[in-house]
C-alpha atoms as a PDB file:
ATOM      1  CA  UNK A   1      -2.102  31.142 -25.135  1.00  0.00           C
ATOM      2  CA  UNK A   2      -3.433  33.704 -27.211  1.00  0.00           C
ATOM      3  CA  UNK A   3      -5.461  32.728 -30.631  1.00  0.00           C
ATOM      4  CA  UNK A   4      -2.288  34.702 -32.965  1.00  0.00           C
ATOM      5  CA  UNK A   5       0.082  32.924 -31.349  1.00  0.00           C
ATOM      6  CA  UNK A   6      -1.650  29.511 -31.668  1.00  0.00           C
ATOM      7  CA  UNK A   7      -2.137  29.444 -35.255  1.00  0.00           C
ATOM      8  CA  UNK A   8       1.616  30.795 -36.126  1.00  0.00           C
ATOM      9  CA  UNK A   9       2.653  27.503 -33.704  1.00  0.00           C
ATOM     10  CA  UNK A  10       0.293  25.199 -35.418  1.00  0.00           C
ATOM     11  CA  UNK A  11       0.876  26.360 -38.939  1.00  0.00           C
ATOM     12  CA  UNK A  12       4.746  25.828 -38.401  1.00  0.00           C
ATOM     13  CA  UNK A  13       3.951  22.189 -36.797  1.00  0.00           C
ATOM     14  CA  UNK A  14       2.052  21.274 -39.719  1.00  0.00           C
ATOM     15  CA  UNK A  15       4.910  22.187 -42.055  1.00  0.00           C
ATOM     16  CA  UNK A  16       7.396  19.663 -39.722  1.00  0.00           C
ATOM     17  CA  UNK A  17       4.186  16.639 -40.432  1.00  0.00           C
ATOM     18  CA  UNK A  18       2.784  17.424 -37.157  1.00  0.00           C
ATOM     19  CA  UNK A  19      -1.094  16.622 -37.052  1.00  0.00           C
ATOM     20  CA  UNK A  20      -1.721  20.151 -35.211  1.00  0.00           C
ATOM     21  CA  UNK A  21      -4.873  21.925 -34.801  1.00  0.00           C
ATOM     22  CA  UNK A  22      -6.217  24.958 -32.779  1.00  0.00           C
ATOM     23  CA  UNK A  23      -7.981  24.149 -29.916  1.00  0.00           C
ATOM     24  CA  UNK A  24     -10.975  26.570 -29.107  1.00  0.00           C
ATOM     25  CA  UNK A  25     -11.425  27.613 -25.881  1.00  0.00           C
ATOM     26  CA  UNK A  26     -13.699  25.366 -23.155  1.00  0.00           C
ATOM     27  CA  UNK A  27     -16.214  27.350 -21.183  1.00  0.00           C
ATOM     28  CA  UNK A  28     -14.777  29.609 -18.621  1.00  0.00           C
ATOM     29  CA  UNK A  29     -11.621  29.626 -20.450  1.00  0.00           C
ATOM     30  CA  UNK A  30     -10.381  32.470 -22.352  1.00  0.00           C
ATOM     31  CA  UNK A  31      -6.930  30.523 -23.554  1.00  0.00           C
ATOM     32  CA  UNK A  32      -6.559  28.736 -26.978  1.00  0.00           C
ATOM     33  CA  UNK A  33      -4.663  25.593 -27.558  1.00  0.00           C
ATOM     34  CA  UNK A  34      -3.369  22.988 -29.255  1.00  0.00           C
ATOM     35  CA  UNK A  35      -4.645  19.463 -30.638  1.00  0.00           C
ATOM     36  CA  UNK A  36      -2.074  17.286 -31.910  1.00  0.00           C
ATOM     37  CA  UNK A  37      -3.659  14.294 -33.454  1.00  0.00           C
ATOM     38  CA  UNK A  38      -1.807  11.050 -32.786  1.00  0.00           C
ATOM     39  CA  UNK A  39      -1.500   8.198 -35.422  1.00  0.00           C
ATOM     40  CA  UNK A  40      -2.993   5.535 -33.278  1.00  0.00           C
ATOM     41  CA  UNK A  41      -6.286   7.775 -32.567  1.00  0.00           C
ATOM     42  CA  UNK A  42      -5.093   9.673 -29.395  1.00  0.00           C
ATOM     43  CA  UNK A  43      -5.017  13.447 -29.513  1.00  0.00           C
ATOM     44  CA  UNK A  44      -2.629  15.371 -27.067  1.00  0.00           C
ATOM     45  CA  UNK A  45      -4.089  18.951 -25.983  1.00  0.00           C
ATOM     46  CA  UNK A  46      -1.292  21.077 -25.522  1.00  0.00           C
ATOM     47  CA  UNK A  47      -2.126  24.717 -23.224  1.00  0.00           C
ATOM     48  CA  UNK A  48      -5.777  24.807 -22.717  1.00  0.00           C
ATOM     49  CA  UNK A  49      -6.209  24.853 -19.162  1.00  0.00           C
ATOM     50  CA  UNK A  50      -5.284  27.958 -18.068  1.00  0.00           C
ATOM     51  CA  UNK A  51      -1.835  27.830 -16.783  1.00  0.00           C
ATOM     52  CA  UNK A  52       1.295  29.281 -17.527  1.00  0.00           C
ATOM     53  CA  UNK A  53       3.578  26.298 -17.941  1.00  0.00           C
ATOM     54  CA  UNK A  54       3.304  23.874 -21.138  1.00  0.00           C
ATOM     55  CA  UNK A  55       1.409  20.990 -20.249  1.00  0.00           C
ATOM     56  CA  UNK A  56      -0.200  17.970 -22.380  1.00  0.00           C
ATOM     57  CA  UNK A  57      -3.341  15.925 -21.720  1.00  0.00           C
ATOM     58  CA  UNK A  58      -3.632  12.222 -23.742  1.00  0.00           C
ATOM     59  CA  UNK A  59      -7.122  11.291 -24.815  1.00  0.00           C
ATOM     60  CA  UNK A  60      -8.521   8.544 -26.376  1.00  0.00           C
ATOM     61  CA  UNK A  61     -12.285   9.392 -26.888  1.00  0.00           C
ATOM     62  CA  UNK A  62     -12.465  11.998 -24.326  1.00  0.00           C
ATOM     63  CA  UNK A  63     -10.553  10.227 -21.761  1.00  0.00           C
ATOM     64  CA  UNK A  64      -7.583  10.850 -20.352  1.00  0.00           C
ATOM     65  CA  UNK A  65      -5.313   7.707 -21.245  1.00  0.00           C
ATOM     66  CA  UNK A  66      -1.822   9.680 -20.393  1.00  0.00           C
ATOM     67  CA  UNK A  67      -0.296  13.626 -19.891  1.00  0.00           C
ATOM     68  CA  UNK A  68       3.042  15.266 -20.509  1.00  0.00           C
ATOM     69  CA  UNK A  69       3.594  16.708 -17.046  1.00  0.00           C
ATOM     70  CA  UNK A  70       4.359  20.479 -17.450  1.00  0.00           C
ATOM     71  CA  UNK A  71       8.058  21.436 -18.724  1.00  0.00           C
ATOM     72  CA  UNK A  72       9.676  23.492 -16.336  1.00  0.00           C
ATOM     73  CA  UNK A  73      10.004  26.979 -16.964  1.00  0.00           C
ATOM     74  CA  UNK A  74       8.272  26.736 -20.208  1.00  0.00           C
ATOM     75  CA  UNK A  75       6.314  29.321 -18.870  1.00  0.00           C
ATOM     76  CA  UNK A  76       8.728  32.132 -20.408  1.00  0.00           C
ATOM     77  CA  UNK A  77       9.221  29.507 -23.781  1.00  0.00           C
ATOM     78  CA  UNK A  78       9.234  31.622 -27.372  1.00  0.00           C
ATOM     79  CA  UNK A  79       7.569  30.241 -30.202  1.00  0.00           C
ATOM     80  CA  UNK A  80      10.337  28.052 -31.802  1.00  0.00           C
ATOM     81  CA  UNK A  81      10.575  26.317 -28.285  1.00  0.00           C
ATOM     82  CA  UNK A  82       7.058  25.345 -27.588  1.00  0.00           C
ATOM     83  CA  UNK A  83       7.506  23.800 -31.594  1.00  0.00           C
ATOM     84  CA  UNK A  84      10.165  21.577 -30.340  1.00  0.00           C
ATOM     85  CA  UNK A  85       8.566  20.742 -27.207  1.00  0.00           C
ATOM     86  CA  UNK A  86       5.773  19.790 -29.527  1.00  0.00           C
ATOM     87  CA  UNK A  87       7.034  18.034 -32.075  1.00  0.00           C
ATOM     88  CA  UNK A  88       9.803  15.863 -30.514  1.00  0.00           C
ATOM     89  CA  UNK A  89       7.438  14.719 -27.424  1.00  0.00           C
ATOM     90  CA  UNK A  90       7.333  11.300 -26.418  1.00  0.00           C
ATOM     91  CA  UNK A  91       3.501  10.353 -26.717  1.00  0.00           C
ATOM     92  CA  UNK A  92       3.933   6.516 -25.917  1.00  0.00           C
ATOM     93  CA  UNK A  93       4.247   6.299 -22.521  1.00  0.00           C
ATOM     94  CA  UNK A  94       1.415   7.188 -19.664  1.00  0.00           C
ATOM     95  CA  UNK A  95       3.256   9.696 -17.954  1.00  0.00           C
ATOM     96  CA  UNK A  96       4.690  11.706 -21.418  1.00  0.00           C
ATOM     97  CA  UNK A  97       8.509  13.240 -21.046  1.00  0.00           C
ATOM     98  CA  UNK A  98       8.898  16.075 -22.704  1.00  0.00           C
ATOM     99  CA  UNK A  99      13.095  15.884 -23.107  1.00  0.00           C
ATOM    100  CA  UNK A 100      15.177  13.300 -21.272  1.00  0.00           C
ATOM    101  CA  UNK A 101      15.572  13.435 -18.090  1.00  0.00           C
ATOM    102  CA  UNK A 102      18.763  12.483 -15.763  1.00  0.00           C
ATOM    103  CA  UNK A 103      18.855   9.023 -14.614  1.00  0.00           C
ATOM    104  CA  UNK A 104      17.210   7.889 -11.167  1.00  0.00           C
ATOM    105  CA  UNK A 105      19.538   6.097  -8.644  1.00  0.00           C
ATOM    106  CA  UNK A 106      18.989   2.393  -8.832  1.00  0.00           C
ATOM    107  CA  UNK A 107      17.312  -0.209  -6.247  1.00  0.00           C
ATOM    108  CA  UNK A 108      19.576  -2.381  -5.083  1.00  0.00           C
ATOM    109  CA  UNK A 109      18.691  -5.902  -6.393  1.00  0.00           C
ATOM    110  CA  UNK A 110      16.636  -8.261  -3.636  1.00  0.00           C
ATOM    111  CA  UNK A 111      17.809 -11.784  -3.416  1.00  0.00           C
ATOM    112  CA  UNK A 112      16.626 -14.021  -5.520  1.00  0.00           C
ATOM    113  CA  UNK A 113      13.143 -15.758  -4.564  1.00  0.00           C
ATOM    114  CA  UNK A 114      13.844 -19.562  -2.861  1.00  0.00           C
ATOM    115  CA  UNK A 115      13.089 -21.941  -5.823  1.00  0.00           C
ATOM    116  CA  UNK A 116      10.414 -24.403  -5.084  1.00  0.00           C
ATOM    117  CA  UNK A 117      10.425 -28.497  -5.074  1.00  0.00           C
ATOM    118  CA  UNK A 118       8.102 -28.124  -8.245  1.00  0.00           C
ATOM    119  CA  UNK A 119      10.044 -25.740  -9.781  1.00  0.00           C
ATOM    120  CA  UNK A 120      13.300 -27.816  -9.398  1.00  0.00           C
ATOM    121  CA  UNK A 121      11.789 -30.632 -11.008  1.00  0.00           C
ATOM    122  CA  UNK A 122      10.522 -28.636 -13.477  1.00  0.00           C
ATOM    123  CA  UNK A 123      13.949 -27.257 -14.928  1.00  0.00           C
ATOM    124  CA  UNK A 124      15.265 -30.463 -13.922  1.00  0.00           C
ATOM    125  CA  UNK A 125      13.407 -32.404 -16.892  1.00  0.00           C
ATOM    126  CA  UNK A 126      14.986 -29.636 -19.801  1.00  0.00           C
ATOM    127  CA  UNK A 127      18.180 -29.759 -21.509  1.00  0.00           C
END
């Protein structure tokens, strides 16, 4: 993303309580991003590889701990909806989710495991 439109995006995070900063381009890379700075010491950089779709990487002192796979079609996102994507992103998990997602079809449950002699007379000493 462009420098202009990174600091109009981090300047309106900021006034929503986001921890946002621009994120300078790396070497090679001409596109600016942006660092949001996590409460437990993890920063997500937001846009800074390159690519057209909105994208987060998770790192805890320059490792990658977790990533917010990129949102589909955010390549043609305006301003206010990069913000949300921002803002209301779920940073807890390893694999980040940007907006919920439709449920997956279940596994059918497996039998339950035999139970062994020791665990019979295990249970079989409690009330």
């Amino acid at each position: 993303m462009e420098e202009e439109r990174a600091v109009r995006i981090v300047e309106t995070l900021r006034a929503r309580n986001v921890f946002a900063h621009v994120k300078l381009p790396q070497a090679g890379i001409t596109q600016y991003g942006i660092r949001v700075t996590l409460s437990d010491g993890r920063e997500a950089i937001w846009d800074n590889d390159g690519t057209a779709g909105l994208e987060a990487q998770i790192m805890r002192n320059g490792i990658l701990v977790g990533f917010v796979p990129s949102i589909p079609e955010s390549e043609n996102f305006g301003d206010g909806q990069i913000i949300e994507a921002i803002a209301t992103a779920d940073y807890d998990r390893p694999v980040g989710r940007s907006r919920p997602t439709a449920a997956r079809p279940t596994v059918p449950n497996r039998p339950p495991a035999p139970v062994s002699l020791a665990q019979r007379l295990r249970s079989g000493f409690r009330n």
